[in-house]
N, C-alpha and C. Protein backbone atom coordinates (compact mmCIF):
# COMPACT_ATOMS: atom_id res chain seq x y z
N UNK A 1 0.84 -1.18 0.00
CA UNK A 1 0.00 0.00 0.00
C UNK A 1 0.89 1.25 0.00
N UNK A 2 0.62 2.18 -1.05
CA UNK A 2 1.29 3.09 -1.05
C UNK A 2 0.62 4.18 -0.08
N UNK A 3 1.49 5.21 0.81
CA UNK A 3 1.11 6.59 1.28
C UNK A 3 0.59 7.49 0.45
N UNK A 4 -0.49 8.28 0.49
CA UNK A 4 -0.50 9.17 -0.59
C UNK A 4 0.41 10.27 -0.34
N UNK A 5 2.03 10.79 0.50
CA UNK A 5 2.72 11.34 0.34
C UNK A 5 3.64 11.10 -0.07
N UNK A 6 4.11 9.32 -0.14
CA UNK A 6 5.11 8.76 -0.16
C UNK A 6 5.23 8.25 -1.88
N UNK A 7 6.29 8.71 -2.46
CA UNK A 7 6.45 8.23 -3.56
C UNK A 7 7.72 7.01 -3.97
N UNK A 8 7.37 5.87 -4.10
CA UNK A 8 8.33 4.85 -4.27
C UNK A 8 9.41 5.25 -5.00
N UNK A 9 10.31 4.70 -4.41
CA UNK A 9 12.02 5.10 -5.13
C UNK A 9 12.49 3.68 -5.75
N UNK A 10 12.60 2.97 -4.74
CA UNK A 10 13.35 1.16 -4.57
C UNK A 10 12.01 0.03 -4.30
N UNK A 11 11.89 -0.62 -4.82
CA UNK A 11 10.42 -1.26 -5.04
C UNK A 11 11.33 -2.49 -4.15
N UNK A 12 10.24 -3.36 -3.58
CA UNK A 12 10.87 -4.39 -2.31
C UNK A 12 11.77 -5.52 -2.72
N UNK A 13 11.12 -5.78 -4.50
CA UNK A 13 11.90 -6.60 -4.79
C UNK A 13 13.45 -6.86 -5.48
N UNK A 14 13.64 -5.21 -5.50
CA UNK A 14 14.68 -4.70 -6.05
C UNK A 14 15.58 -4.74 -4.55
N UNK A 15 15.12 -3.86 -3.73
CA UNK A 15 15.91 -4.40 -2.19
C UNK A 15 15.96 -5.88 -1.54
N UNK A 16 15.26 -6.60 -1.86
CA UNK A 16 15.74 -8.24 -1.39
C UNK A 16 16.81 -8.57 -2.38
N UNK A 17 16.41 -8.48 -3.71
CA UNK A 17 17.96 -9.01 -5.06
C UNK A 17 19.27 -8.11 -4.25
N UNK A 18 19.14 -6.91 -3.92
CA UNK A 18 20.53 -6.87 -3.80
C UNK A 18 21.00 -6.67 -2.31
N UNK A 19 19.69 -7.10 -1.47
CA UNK A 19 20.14 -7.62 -0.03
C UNK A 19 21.01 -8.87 -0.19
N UNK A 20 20.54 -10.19 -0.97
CA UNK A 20 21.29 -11.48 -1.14
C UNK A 20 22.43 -11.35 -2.16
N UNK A 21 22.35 -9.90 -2.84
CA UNK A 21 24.00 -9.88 -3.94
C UNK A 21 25.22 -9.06 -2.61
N UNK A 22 24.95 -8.64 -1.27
CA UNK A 22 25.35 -8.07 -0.86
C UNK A 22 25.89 -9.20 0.03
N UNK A 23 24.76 -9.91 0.93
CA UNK A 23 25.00 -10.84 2.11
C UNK A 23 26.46 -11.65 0.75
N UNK A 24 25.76 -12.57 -0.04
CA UNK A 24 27.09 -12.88 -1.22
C UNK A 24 28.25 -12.34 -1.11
N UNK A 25 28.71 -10.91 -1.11
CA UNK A 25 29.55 -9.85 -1.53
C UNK A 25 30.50 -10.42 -0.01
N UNK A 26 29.91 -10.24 0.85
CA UNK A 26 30.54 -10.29 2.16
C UNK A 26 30.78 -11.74 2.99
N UNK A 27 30.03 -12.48 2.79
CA UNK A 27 30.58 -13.81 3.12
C UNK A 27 31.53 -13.60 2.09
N UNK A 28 31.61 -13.53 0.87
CA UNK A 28 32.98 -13.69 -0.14
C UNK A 28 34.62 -13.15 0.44
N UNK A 29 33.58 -11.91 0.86
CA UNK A 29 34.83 -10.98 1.50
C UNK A 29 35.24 -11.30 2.67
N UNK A 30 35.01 -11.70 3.24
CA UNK A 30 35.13 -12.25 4.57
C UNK A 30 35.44 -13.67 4.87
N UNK A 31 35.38 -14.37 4.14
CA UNK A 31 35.91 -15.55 4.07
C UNK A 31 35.05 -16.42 5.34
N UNK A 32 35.65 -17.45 5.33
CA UNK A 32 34.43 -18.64 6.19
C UNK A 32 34.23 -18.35 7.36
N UNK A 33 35.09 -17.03 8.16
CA UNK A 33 34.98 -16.86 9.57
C UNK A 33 33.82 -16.12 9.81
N UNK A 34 33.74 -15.81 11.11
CA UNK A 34 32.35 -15.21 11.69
C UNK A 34 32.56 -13.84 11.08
N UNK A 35 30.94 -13.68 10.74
CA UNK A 35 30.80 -11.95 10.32
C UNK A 35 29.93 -11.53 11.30
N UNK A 36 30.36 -10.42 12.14
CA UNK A 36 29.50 -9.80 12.79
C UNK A 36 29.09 -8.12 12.50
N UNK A 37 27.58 -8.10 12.62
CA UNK A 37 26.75 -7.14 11.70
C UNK A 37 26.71 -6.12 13.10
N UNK A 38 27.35 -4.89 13.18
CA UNK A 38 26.85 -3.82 13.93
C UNK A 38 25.61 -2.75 13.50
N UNK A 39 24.54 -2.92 13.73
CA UNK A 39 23.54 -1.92 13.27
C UNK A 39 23.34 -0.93 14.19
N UNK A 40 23.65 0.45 13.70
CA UNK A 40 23.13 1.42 14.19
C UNK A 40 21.61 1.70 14.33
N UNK A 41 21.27 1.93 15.33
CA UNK A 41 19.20 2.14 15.71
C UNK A 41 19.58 3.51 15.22
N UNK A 42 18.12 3.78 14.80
CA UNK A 42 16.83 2.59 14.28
C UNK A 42 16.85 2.15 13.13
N UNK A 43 17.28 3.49 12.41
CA UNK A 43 17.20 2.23 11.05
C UNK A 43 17.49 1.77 10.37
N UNK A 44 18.79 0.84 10.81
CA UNK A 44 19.01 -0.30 9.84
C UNK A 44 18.71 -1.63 10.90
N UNK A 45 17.79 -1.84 11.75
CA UNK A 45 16.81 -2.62 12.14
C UNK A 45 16.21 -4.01 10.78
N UNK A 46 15.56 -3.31 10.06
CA UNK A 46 15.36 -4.22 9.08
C UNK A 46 16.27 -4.33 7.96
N UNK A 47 17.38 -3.88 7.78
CA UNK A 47 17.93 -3.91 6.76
C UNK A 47 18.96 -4.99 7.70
N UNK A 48 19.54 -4.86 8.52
CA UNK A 48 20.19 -5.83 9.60
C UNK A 48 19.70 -7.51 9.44
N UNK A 49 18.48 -7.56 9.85
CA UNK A 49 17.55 -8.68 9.74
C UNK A 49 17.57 -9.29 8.15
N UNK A 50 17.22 -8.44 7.62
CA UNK A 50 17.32 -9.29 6.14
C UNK A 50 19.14 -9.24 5.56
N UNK A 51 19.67 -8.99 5.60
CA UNK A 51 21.17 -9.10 5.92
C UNK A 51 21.76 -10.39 6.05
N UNK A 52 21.50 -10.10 7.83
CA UNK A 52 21.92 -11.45 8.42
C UNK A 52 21.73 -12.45 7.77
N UNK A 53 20.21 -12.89 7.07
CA UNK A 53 19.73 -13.72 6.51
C UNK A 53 20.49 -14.63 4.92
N UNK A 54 21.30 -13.21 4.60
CA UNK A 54 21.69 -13.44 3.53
C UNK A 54 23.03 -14.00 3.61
N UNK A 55 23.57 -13.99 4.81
CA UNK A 55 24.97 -14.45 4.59
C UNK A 55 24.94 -15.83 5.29
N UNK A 56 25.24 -16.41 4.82
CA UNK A 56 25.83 -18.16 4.65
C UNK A 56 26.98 -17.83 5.50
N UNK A 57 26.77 -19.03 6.84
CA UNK A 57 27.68 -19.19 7.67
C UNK A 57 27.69 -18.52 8.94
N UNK A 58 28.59 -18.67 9.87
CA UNK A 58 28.33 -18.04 10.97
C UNK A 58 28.62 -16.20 11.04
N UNK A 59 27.37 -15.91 11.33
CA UNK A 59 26.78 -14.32 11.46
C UNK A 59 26.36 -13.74 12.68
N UNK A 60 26.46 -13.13 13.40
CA UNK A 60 26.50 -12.93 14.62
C UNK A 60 26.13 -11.15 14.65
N UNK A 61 25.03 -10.76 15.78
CA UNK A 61 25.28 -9.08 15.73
C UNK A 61 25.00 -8.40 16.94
N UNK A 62 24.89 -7.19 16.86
CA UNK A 62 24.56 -6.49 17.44
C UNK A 62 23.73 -5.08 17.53
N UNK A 63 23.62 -4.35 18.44
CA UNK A 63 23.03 -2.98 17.94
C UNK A 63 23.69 -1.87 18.72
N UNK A 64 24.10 -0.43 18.42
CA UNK A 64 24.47 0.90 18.90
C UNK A 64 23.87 1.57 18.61
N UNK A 65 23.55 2.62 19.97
CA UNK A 65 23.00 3.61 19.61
C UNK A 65 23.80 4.78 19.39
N UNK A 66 23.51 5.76 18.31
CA UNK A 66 24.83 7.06 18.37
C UNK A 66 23.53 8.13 18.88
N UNK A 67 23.97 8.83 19.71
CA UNK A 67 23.20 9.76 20.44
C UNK A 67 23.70 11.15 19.78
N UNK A 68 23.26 12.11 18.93
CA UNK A 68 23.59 13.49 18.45
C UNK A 68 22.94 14.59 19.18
N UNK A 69 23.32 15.36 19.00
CA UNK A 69 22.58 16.77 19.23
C UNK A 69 22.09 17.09 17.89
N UNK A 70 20.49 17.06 18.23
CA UNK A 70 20.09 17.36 17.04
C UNK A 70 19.83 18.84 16.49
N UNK A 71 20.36 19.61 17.76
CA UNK A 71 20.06 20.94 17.37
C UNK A 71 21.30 21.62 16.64
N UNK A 72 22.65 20.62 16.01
CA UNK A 72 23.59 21.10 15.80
C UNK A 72 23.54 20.11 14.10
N UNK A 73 22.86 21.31 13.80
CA UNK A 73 22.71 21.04 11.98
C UNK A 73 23.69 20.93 11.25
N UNK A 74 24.78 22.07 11.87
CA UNK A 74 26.05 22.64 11.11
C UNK A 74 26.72 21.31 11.03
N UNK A 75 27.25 20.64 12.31
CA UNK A 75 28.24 19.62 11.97
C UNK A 75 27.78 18.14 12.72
N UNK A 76 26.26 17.98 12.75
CA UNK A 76 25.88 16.57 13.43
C UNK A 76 26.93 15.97 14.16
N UNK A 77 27.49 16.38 15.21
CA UNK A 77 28.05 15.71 16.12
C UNK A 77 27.62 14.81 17.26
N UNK A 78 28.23 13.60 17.57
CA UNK A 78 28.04 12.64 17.92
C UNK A 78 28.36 13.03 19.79
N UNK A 79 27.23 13.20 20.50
CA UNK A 79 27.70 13.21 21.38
C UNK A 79 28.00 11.67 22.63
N UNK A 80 26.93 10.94 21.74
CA UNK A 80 27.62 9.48 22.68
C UNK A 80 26.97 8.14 21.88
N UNK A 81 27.94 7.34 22.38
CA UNK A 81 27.74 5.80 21.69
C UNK A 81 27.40 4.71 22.59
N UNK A 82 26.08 4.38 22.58
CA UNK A 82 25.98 3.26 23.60
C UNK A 82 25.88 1.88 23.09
N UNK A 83 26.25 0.97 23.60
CA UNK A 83 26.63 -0.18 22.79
C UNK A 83 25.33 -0.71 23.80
N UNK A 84 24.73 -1.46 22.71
CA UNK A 84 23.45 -2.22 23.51
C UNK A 84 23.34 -3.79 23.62
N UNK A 85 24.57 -3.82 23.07
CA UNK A 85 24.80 -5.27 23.64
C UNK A 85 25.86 -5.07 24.13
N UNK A 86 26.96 -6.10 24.67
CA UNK A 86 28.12 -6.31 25.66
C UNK A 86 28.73 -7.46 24.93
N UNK A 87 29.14 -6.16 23.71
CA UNK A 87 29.96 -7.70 22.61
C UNK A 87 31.37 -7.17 22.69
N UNK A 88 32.63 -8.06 22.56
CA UNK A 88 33.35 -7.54 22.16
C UNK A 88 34.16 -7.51 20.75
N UNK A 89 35.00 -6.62 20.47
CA UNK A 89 34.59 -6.34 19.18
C UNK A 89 36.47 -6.86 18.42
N UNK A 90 37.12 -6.88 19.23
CA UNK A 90 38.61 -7.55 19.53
C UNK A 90 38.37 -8.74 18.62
N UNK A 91 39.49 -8.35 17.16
CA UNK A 91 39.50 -9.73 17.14
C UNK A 91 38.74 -10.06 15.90
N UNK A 92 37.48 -9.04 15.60
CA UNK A 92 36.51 -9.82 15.13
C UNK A 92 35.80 -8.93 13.53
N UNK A 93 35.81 -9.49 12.64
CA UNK A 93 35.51 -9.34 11.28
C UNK A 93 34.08 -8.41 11.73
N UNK A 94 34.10 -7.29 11.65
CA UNK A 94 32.98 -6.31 12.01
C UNK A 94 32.22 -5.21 10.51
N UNK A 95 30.85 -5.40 10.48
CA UNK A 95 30.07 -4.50 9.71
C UNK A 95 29.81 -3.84 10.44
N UNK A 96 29.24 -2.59 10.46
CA UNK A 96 29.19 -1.49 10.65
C UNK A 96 27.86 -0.62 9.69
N UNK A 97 26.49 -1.37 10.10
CA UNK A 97 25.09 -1.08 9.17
C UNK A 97 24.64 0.37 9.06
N UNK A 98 24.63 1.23 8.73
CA UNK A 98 24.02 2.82 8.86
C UNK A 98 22.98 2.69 7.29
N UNK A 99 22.16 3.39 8.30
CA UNK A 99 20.67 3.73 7.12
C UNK A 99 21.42 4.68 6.37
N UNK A 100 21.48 5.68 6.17
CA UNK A 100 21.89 6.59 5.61
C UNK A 100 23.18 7.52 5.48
N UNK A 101 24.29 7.07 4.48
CA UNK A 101 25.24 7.69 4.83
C UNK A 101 25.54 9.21 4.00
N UNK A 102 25.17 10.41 5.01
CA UNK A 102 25.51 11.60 3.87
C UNK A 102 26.70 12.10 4.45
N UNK A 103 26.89 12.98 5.04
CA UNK A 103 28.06 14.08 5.50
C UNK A 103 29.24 13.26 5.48
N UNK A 104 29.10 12.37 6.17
CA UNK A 104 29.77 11.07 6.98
C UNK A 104 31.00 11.95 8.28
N UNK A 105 30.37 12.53 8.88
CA UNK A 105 31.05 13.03 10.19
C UNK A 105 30.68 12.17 11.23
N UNK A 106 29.34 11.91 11.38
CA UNK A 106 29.07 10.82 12.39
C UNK A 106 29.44 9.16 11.95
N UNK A 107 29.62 8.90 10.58
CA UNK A 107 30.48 7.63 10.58
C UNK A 107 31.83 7.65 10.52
N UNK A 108 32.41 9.04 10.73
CA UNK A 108 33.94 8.78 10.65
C UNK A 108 33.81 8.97 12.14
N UNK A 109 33.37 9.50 12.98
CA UNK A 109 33.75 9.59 14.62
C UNK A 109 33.18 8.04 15.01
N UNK A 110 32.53 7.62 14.81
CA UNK A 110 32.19 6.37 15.41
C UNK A 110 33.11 5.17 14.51
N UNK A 111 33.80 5.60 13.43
CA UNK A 111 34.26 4.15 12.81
C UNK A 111 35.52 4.24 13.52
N UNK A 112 36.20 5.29 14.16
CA UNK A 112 37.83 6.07 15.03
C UNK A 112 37.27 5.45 16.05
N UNK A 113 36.22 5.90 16.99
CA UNK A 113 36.07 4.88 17.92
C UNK A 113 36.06 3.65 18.33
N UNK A 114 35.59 2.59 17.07
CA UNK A 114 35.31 1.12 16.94
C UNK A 114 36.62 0.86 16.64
N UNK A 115 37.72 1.33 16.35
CA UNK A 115 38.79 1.11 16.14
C UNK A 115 39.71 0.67 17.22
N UNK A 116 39.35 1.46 17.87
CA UNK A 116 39.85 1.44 19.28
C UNK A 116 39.58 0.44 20.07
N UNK A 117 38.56 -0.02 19.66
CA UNK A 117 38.58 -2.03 20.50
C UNK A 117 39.16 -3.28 19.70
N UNK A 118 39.82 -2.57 18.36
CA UNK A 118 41.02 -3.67 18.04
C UNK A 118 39.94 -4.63 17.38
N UNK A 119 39.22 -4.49 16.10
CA UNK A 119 38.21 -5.16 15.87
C UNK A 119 39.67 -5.91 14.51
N UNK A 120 39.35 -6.90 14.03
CA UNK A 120 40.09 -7.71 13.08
C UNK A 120 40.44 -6.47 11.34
N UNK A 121 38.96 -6.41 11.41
CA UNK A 121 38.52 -5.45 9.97
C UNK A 121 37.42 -4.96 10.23
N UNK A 122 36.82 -3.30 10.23
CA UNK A 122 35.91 -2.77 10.18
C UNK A 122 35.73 -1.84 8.84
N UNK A 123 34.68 -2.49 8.39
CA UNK A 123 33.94 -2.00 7.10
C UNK A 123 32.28 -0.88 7.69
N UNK A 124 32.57 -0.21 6.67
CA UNK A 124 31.27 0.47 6.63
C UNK A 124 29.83 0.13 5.61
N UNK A 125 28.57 -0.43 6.13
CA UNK A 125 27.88 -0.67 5.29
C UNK A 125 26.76 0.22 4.79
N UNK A 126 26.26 1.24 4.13
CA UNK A 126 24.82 1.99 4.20
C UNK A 126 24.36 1.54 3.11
N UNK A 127 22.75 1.54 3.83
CA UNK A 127 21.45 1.07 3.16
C UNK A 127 21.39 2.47 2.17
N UNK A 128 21.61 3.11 2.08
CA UNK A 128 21.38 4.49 1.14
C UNK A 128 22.79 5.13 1.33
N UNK A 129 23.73 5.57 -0.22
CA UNK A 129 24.67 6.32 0.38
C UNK A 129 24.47 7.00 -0.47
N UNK A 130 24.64 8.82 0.21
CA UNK A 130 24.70 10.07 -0.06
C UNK A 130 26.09 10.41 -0.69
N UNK A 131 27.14 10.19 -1.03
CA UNK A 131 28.65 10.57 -1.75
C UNK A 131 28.46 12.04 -1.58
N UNK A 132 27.38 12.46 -2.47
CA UNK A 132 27.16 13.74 -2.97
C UNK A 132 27.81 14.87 -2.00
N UNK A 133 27.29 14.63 -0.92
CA UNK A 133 26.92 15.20 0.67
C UNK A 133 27.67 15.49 1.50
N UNK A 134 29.48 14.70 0.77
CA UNK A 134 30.04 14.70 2.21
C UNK A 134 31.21 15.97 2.03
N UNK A 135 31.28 15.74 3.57
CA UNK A 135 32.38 16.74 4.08
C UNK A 135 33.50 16.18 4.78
N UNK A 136 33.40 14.90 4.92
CA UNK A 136 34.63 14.57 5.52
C UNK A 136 35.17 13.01 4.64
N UNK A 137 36.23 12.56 5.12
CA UNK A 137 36.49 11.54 3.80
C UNK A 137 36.33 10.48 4.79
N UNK A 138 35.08 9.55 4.25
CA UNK A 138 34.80 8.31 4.48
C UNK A 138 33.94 8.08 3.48
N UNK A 139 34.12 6.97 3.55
CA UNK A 139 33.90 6.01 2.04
C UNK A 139 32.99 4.57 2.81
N UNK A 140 31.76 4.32 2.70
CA UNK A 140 31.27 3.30 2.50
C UNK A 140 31.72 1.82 1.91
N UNK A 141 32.02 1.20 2.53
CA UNK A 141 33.05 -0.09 1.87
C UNK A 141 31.93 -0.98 1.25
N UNK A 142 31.06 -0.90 1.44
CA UNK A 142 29.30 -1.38 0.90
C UNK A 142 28.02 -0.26 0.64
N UNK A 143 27.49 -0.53 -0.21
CA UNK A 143 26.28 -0.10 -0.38
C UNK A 143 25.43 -0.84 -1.07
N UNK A 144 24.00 -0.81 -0.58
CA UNK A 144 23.08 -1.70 -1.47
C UNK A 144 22.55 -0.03 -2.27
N UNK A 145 22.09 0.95 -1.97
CA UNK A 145 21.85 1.87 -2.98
C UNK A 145 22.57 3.70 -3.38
N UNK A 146 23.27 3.67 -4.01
CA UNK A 146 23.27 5.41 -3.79
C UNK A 146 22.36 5.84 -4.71
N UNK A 147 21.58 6.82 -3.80
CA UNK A 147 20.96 8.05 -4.06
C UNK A 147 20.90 9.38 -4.32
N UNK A 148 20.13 10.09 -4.81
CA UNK A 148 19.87 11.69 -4.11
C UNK A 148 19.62 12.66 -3.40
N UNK A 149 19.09 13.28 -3.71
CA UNK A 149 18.16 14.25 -2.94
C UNK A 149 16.96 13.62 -2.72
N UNK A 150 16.15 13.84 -1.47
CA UNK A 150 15.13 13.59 -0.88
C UNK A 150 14.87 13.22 1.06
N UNK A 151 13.67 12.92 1.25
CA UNK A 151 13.61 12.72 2.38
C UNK A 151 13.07 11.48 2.31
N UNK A 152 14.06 10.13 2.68
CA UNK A 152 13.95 8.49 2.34
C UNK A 152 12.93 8.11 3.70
N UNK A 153 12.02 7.12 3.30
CA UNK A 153 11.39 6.30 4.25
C UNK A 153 11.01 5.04 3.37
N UNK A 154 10.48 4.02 4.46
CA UNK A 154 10.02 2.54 4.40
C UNK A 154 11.65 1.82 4.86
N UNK A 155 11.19 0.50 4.62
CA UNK A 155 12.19 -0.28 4.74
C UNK A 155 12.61 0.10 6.26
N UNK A 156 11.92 0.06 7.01
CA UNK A 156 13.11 0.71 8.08
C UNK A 156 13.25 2.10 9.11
N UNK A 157 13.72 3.17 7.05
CA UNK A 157 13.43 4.09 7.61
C UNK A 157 12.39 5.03 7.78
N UNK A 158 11.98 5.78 8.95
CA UNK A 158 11.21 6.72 9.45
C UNK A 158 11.37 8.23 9.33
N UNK A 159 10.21 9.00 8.84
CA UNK A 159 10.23 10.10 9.35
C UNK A 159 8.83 10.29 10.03
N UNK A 160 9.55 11.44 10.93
CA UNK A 160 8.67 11.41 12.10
C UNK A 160 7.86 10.65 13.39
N UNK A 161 8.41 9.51 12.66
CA UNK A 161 7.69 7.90 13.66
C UNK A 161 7.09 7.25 12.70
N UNK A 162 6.69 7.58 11.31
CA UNK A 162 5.87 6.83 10.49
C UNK A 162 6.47 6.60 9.17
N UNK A 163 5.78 5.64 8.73
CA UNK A 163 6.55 5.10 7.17
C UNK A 163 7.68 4.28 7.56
N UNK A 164 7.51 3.86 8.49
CA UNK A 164 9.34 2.71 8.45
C UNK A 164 8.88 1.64 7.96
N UNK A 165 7.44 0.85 8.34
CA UNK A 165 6.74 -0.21 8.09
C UNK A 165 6.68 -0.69 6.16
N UNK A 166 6.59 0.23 5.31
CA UNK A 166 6.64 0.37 4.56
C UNK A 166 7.66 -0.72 3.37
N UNK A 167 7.68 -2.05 2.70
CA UNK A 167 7.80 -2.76 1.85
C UNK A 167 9.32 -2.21 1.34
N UNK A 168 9.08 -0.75 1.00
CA UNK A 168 10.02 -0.08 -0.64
C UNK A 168 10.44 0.98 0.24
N UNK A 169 11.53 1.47 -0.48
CA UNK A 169 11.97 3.13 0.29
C UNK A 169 11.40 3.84 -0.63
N UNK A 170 10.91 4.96 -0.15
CA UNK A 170 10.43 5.88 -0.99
C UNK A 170 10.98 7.27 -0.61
N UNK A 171 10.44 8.32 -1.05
CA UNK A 171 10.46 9.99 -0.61
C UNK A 171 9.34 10.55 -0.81
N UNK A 172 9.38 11.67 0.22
CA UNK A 172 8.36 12.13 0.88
C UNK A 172 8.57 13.92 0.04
């Protein structure tokens, strides 16, 4: 069911084909050892889940929250990272899930941080990447889509609390 504000971008079945060319991509890359999926809340929630699904072999995850000030437009800074599980990260072949990657200031302060627990290999994955957008140099080591301009929902993601439920990503 479509929103009558919401206009489809990525239709569902176009996001499952290259959820399983991706899960593929990374068991490949990663070789037979454990892959563990870090998803940032909220939304790569479902993009996490169908993910996991896709990779063959042992997959393992977790979730973080990055806490911003949202009243600081200029440079979205990250004022804290709570890890919501009690994994450690030493050691261990790590993704790194973000819904949306534009500026990439908040994935370069949090990928410097994850660094710091001595993870094996940390990759960056976004469900939508912005290139266009950025201001600082980080690079997405995965993407299932880059985009444009717009304001993205379904799949996941939300605006305002509504439309995450949503099949397809669309814009509003």
């Amino acid at each position: 069911m479509v929103s009558k504000n919401v206009k489809q971008s990525i239709g569902a079945d176009e996001i499952a084909k290259r959820v399983v060319e991706l899960g593929t991509q990374i068991r490949a890359d990663a070789g037979k050892g454990e892959v563990f999926l870090l998803g940032i809340l909220k939304g790569t929630a479902v993009f996490l889940a169908d993910l996991m699904r896709a990779i063959p072999g042992n997959v393992s995850y977790g979730f973080i929250d990055v806490v911003r000030d949202i009243n600081d437009t200029e440079t979205a800074s990250a004022l804290e990272i709570d890890f919501l599980s009690h994994t450690e990260l030493a050691g261990r072949t790590v993704f790194v899930l973000k819904d949306v990657v534009s500026t990439g200031i908040i994935e370069n302060y949090l990928l410097s941080q994850l660094r710091l627990h001595d993870p094996k290999s940390l990759k960056l994955v976004a469900l939508l990447d912005r290139p266009d957008l950025r201001t600082v140099d980080v690079t997405a080591d995965y993407r299932l889509f880059e985009v444009g301009d717009g304001a993205f929902v379904g799949y996941g993601l939300e605006l305002e609390g509504k439309h995450g439920n949503l099949p397809y990503i669309g814009t509003i």
